[in-house]
N, C-alpha and C. Protein backbone atom coordinates (compact mmCIF):
# COMPACT_ATOMS: atom_id res chain seq x y z
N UNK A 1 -36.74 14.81 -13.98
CA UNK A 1 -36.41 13.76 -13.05
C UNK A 1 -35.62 12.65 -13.74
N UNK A 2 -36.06 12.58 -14.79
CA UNK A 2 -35.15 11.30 -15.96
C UNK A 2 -34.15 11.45 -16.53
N UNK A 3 -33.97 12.63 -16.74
CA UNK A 3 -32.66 13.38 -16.49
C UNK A 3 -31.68 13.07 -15.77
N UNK A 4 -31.80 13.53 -14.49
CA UNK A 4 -31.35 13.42 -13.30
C UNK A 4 -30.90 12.37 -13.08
N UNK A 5 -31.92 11.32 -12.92
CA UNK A 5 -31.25 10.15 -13.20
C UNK A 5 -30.26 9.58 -14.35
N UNK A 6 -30.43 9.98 -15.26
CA UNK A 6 -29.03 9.50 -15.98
C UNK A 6 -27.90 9.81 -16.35
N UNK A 7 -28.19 11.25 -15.53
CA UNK A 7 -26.93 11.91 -15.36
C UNK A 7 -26.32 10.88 -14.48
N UNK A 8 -26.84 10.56 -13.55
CA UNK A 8 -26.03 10.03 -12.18
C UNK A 8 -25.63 9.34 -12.47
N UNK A 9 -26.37 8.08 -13.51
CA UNK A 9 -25.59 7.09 -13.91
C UNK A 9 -24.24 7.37 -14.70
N UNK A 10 -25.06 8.10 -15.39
CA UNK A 10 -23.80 7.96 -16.41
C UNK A 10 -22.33 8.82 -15.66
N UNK A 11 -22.66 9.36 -14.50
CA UNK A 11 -21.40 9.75 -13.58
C UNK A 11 -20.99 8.82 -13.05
N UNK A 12 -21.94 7.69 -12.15
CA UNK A 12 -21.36 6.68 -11.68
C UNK A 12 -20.46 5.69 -12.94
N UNK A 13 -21.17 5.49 -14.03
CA UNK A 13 -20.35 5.12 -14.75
C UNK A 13 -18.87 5.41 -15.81
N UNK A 14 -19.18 6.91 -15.80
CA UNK A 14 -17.49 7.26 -15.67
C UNK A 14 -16.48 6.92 -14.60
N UNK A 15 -17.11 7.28 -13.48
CA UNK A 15 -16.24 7.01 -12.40
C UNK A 15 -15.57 5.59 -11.95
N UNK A 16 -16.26 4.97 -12.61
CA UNK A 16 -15.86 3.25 -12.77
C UNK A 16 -15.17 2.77 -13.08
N UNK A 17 -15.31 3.51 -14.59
CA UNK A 17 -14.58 3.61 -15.48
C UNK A 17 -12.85 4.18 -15.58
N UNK A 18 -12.76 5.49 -14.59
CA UNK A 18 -11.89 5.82 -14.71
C UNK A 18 -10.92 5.09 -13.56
N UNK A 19 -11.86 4.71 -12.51
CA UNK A 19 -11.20 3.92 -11.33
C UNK A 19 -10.46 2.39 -12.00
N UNK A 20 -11.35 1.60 -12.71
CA UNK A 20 -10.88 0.77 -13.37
C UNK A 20 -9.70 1.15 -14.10
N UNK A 21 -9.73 2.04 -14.71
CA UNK A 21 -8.53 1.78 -15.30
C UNK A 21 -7.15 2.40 -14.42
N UNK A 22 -7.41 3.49 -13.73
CA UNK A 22 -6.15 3.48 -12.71
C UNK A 22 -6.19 2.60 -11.82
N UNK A 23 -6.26 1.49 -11.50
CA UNK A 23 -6.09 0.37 -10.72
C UNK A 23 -5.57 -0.17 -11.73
N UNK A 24 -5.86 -0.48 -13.09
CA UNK A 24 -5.01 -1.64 -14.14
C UNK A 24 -3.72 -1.07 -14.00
N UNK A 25 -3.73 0.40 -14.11
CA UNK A 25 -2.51 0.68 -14.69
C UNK A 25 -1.59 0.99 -13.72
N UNK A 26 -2.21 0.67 -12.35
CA UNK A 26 -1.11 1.08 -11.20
C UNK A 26 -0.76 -0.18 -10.94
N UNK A 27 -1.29 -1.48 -10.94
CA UNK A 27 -1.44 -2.86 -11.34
C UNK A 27 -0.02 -3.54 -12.40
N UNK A 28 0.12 -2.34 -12.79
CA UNK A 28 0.91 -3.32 -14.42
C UNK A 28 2.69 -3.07 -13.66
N UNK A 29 3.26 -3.59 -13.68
CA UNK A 29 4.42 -3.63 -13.70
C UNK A 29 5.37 -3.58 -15.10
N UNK A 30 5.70 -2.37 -15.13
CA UNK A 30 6.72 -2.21 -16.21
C UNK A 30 8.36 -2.54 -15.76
N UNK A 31 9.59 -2.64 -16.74
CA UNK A 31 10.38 -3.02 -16.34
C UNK A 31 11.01 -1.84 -15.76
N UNK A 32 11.34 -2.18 -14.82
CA UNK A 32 11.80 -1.06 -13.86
C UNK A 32 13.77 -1.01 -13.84
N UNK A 33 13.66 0.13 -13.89
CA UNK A 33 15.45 0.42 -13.60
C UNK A 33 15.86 -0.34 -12.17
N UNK A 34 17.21 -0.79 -12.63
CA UNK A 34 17.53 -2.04 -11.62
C UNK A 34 18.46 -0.46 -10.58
N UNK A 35 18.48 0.68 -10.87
CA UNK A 35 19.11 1.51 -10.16
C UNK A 35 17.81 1.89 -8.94
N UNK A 36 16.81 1.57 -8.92
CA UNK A 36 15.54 1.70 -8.53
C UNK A 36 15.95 1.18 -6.99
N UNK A 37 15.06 1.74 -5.54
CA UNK A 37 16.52 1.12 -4.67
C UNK A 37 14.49 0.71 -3.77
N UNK A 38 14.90 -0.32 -2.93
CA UNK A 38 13.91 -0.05 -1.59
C UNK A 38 13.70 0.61 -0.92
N UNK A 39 12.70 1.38 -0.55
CA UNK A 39 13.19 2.33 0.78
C UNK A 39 12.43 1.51 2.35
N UNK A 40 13.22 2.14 3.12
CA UNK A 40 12.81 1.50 4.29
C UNK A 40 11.77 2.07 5.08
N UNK A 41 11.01 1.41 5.79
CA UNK A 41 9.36 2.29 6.20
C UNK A 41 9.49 1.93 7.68
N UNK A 42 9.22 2.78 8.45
CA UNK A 42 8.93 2.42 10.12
C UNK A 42 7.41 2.61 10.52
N UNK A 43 7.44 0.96 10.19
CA UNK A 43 6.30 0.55 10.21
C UNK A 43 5.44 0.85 11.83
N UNK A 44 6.18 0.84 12.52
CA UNK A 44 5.49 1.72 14.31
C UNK A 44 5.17 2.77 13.82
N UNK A 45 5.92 3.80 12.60
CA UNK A 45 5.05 5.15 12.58
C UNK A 45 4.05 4.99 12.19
N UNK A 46 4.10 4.32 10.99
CA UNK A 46 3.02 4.15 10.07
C UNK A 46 1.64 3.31 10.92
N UNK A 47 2.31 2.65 11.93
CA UNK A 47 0.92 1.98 12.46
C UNK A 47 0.35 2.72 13.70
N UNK A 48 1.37 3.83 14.39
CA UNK A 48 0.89 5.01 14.92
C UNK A 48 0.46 6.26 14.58
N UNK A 49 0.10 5.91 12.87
CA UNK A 49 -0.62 7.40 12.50
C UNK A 49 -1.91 6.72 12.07
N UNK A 50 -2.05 5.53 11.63
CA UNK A 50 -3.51 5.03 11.13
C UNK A 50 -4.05 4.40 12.25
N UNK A 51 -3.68 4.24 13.36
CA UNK A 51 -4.71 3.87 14.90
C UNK A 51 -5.58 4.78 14.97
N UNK A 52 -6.69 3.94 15.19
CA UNK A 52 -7.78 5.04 15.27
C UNK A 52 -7.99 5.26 17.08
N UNK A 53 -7.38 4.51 17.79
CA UNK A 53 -7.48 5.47 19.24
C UNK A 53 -6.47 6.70 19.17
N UNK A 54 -5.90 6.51 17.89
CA UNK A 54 -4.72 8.18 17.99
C UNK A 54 -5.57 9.05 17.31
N UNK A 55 -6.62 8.52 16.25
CA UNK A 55 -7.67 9.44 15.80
C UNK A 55 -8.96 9.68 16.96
N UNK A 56 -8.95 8.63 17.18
CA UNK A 56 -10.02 9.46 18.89
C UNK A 56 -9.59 10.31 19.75
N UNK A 57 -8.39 10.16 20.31
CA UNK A 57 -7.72 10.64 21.18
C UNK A 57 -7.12 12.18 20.54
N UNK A 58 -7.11 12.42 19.30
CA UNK A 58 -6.92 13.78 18.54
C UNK A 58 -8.51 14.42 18.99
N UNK A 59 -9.58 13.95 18.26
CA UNK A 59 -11.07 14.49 18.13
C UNK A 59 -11.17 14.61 19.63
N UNK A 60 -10.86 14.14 20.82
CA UNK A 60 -11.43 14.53 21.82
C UNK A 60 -10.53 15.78 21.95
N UNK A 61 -8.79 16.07 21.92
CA UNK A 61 -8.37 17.01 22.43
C UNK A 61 -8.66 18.34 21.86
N UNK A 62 -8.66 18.18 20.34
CA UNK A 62 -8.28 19.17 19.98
C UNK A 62 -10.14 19.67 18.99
N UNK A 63 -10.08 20.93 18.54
CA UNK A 63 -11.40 21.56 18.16
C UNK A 63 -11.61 20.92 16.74
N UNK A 64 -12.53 21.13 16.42
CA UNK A 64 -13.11 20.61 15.38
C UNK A 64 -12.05 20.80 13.85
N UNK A 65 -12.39 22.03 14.05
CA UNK A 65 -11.11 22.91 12.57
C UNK A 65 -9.87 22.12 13.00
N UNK A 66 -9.04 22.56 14.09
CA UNK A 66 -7.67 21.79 14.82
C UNK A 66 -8.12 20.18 13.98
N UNK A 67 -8.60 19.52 14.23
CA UNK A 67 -9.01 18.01 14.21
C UNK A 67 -8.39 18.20 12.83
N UNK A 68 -9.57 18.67 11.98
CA UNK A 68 -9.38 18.38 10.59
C UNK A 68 -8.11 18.65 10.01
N UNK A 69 -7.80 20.10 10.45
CA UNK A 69 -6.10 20.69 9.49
C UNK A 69 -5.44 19.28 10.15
N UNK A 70 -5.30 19.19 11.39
CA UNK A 70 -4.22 17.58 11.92
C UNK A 70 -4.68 16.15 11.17
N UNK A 71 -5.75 15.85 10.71
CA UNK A 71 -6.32 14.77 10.59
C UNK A 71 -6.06 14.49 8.91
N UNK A 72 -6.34 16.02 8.29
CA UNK A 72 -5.40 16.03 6.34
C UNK A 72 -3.82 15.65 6.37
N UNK A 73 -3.06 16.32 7.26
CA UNK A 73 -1.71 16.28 7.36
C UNK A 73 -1.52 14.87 7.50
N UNK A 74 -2.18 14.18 8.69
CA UNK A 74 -2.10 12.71 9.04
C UNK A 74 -2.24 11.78 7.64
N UNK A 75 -3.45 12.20 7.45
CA UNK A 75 -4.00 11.41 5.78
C UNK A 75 -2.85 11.28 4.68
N UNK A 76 -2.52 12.68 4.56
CA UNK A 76 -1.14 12.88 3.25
C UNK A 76 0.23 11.72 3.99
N UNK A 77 0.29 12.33 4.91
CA UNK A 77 1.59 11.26 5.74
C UNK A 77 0.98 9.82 5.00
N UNK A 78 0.05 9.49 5.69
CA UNK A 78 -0.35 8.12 5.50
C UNK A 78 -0.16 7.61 4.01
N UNK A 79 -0.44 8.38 3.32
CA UNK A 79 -0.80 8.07 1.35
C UNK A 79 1.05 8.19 1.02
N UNK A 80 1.69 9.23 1.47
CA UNK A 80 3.12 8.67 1.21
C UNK A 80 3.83 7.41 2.15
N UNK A 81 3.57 6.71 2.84
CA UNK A 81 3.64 5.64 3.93
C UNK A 81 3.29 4.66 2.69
N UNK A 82 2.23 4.71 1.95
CA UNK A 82 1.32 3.39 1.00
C UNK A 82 1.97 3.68 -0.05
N UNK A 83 2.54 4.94 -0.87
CA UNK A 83 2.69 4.99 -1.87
C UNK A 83 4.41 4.18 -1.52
N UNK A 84 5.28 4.78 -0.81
CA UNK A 84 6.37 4.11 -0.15
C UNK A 84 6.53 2.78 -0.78
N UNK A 85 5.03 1.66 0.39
CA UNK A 85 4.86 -0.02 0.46
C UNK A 85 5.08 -0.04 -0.66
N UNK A 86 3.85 0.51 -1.84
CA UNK A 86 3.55 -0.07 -2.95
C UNK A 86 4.49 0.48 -4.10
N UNK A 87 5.57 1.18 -4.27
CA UNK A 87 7.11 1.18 -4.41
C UNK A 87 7.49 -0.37 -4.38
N UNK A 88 7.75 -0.24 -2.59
CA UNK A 88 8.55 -1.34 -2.36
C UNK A 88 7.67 -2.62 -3.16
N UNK A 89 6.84 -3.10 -3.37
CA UNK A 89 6.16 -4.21 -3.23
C UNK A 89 6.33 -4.41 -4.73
N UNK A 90 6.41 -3.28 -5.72
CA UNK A 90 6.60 -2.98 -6.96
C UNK A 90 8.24 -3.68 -7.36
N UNK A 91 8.96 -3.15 -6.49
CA UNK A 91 10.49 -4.07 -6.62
C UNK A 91 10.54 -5.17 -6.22
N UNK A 92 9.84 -5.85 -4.93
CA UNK A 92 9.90 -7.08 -4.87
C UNK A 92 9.35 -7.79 -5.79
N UNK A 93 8.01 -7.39 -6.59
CA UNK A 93 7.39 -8.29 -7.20
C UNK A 93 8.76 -8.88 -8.72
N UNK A 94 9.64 -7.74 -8.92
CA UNK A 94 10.41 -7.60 -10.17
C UNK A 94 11.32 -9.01 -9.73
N UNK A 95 12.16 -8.34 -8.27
CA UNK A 95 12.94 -9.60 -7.56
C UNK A 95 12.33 -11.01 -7.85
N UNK A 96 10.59 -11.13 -7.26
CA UNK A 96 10.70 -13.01 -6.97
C UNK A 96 9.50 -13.01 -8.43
N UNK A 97 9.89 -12.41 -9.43
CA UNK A 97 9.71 -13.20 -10.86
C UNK A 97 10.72 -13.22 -11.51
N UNK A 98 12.16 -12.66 -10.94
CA UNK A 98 13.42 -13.12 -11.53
C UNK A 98 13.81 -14.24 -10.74
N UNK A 99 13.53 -14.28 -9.50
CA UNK A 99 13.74 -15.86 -8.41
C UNK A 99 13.13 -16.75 -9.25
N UNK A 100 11.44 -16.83 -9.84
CA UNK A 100 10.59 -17.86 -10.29
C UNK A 100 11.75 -18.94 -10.90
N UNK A 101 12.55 -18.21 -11.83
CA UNK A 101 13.23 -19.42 -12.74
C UNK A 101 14.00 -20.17 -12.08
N UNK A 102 13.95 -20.23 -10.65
CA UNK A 102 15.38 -21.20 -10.13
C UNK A 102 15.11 -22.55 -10.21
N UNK A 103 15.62 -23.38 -10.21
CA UNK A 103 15.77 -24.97 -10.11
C UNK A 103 15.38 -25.29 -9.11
N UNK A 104 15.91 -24.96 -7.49
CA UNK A 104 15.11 -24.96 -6.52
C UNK A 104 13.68 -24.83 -5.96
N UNK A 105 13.24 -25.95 -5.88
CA UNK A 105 12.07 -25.88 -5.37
C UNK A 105 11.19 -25.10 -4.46
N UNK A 106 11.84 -24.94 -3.36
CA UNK A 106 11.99 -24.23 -2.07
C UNK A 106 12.01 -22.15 -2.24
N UNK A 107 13.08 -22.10 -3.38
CA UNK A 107 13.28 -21.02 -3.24
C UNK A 107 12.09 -20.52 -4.86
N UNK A 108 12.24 -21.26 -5.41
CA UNK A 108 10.91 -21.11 -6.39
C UNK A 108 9.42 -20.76 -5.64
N UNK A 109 9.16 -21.19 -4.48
CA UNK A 109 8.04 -21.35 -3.95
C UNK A 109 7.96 -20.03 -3.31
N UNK A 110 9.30 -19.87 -2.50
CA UNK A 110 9.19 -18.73 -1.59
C UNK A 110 9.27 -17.22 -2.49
N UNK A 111 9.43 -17.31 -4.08
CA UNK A 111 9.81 -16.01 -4.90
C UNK A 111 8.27 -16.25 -5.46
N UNK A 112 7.44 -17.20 -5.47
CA UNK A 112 5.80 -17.21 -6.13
C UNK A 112 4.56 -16.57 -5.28
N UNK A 113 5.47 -16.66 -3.51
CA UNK A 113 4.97 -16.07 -2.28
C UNK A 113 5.43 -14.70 -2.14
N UNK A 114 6.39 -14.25 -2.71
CA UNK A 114 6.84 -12.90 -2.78
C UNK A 114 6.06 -12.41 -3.75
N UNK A 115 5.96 -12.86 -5.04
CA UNK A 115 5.22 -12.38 -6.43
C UNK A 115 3.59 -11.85 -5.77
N UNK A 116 3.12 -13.43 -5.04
CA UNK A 116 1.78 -13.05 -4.79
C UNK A 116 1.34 -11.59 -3.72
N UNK A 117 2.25 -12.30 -2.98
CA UNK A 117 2.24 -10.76 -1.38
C UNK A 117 2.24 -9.32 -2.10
N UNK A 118 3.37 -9.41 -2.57
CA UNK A 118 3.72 -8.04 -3.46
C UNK A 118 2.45 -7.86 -4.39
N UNK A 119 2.00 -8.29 -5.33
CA UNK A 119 0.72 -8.23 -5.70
C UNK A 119 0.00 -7.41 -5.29
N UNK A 120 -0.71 -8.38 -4.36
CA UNK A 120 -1.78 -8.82 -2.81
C UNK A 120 -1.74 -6.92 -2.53
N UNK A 121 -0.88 -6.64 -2.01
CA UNK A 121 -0.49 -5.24 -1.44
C UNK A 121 -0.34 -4.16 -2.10
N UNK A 122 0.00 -4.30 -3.26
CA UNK A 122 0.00 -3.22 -4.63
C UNK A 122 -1.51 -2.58 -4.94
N UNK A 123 -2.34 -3.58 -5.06
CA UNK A 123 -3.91 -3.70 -5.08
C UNK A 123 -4.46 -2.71 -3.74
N UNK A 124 -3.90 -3.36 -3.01
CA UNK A 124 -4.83 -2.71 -1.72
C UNK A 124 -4.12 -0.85 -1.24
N UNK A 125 -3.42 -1.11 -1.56
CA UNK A 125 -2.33 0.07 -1.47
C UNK A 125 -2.99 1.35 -2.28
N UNK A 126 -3.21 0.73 -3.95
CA UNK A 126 -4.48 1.34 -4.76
C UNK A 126 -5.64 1.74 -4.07
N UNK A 127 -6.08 1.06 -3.56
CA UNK A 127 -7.75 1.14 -2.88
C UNK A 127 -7.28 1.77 -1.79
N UNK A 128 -6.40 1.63 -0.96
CA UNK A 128 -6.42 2.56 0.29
C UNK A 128 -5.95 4.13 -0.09
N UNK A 129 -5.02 4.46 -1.23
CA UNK A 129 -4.96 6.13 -1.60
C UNK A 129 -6.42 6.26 -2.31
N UNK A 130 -6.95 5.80 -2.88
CA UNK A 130 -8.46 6.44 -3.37
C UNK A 130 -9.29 6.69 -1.91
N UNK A 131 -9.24 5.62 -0.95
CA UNK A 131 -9.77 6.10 0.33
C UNK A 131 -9.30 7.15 0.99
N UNK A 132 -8.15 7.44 1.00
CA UNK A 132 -7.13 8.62 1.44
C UNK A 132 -7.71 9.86 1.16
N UNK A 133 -7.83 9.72 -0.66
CA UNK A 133 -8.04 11.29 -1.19
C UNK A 133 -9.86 11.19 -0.78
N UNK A 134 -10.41 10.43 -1.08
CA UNK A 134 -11.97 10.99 -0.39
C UNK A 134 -11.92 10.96 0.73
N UNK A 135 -10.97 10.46 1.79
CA UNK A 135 -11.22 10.99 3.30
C UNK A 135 -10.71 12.75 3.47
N UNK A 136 -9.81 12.87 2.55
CA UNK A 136 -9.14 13.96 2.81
C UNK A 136 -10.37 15.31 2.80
N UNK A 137 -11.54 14.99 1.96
CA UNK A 137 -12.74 15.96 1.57
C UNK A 137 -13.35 15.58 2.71
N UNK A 138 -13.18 14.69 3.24
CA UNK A 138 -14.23 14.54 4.83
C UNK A 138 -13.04 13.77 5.77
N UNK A 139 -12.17 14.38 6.23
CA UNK A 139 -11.20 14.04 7.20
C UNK A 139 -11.51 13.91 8.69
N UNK A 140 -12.90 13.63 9.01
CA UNK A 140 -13.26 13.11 10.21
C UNK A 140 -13.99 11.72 9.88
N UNK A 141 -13.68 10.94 8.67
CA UNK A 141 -14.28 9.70 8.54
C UNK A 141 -12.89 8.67 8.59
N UNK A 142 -13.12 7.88 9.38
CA UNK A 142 -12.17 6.81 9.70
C UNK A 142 -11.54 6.55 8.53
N UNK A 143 -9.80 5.69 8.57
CA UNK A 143 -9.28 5.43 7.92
C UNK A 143 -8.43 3.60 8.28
N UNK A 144 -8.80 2.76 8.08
CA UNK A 144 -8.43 1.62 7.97
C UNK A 144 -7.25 1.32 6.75
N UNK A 145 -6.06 0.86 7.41
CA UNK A 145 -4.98 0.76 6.90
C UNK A 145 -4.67 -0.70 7.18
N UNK A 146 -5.34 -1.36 8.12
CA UNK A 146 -4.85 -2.58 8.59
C UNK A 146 -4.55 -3.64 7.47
N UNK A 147 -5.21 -3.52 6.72
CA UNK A 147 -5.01 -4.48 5.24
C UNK A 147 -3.12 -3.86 4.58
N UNK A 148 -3.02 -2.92 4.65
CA UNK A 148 -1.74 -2.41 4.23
C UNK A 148 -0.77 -2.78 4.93
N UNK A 149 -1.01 -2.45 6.14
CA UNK A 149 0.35 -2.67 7.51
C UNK A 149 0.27 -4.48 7.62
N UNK A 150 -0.56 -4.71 7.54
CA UNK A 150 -0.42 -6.91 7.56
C UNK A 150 0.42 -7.30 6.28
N UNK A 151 -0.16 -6.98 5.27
CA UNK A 151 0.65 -6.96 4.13
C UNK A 151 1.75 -6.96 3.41
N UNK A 152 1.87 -5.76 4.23
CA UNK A 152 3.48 -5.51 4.15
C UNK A 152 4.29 -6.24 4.75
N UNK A 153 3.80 -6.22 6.30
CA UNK A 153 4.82 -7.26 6.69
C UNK A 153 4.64 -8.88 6.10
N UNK A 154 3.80 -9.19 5.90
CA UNK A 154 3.64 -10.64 5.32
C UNK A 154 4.95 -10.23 3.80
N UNK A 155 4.84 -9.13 3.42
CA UNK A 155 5.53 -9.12 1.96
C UNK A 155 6.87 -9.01 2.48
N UNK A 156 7.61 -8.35 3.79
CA UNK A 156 8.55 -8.50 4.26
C UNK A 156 8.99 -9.61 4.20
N UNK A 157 8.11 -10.24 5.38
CA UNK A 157 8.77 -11.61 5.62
C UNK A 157 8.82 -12.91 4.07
N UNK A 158 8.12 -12.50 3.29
CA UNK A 158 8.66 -13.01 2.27
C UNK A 158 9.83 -13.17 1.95
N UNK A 159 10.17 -11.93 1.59
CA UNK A 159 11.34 -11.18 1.16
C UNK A 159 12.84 -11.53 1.45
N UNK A 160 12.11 -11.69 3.37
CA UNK A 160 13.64 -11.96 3.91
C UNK A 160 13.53 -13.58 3.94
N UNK A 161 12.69 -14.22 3.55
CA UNK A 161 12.61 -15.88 3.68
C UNK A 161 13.72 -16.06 1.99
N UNK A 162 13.21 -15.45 1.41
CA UNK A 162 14.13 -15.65 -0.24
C UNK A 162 14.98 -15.21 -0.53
N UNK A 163 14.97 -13.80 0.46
CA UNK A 163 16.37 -13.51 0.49
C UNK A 163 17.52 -14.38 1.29
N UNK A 164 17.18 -15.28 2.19
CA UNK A 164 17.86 -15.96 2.89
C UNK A 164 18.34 -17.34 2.37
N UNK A 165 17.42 -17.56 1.61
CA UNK A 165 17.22 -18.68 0.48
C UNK A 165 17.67 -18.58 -0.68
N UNK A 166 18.40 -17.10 -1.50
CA UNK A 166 19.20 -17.21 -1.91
C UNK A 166 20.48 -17.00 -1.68
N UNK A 167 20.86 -16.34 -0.66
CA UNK A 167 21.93 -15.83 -0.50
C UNK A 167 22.10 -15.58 1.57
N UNK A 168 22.09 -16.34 1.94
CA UNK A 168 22.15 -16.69 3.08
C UNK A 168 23.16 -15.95 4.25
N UNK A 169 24.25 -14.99 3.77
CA UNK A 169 25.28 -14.46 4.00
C UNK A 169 24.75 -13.00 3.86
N UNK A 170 23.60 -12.49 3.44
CA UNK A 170 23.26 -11.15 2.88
C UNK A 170 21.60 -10.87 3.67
N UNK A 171 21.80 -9.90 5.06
CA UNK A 171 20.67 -10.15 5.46
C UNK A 171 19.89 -9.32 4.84
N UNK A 172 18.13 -9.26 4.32
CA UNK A 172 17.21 -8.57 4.22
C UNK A 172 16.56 -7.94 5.33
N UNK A 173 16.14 -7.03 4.69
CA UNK A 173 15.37 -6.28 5.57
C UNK A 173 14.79 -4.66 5.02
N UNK A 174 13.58 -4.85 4.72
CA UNK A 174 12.78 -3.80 3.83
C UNK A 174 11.66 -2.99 5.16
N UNK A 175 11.87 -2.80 6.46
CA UNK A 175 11.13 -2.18 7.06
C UNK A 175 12.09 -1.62 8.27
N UNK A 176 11.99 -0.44 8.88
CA UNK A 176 12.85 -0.32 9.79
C UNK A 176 12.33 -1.02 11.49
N UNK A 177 11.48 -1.41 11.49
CA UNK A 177 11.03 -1.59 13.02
C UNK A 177 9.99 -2.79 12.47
N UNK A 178 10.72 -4.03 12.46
CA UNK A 178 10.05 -4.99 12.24
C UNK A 178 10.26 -6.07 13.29
């Protein structure tokens, strides 16, 4: 029995362990190739595959097996949708800590609001593919994305506030259906 128990621990505590450190290291921003481009996300898809009345409205039509094979496919969609954001959020963060140094006040502020958003969303982006891949082993347990899809757009509208703020003639725009 004492055993048992410290096996578990000491599983729970690998697993901590290993989570901790892929969050640091998905966390770290290295210098990234400036050939590195945004891609654009349609954010209506993305917020019409993580509704969960489109996940109710699947479980009532379709059979149990049906549910699940549709409900993995949905999941993977979804984890390239986050991996996508947290891309993008990965280049913005590069953008408004090269903004930080401006003289401008205004546009200093709005590249420290880009830094943070981009952040903010990188993090959660992390935590929502670890939720992804253990929903994927039980793909009839809900999936909450709402922290991702707010995010993003809050990191949008950053984006296009500093982008407008530096260069006023050059419109932004990092989502297709915003």
């Amino acid at each position: 029995m004492i055993l048992a128990i410290v096996l578990v621990i000491a599983a729970a505590v690998g697993l901590i362990m290993v989570l901790g450190l892929a969050v640091s290291r998905s966390l770290q921003i290295s210098g990234r190739s400036s050939s590195e481009k945004i891609e654009a996300i349609d954010v209506e898809a993305f917020r019409n595959l993580v509704d969960p009345l489109q996940n109710d409205y699947l479980r009532c039509r379709l059979s149990p097996a049906a549910f699940r094979e549709v409900q993995r496919k949905r999941l993977r969609a979804a984890a390239d949708y986050i991996r996508v954001a947290a891309h993008n959020a990965t280049m913005l963060v590069v953008i408004g800590q090269a903004a930080l140094a401006t003289s401008d006040p205004t546009t200093a502020e709005a590249a420290r609001q880009l830094v943070e958003d981009g952040l903010l969303l990188r993090r959660n982006a992390t935590l929502a593919l670890m939720k992804i891949y253990l929903a994927l082993a039980w793909p009839s347990a809900a999936l909450t994305a709402s922290p991702i899809l707010e995010g993003y757009e809050r990191l949008s509208g950053s984006a296009m506030l500093l982008g407008r703020l530096q260069n006023p003639a050059v419109p932004v725009r990092i989502s297709t259906v915003l």
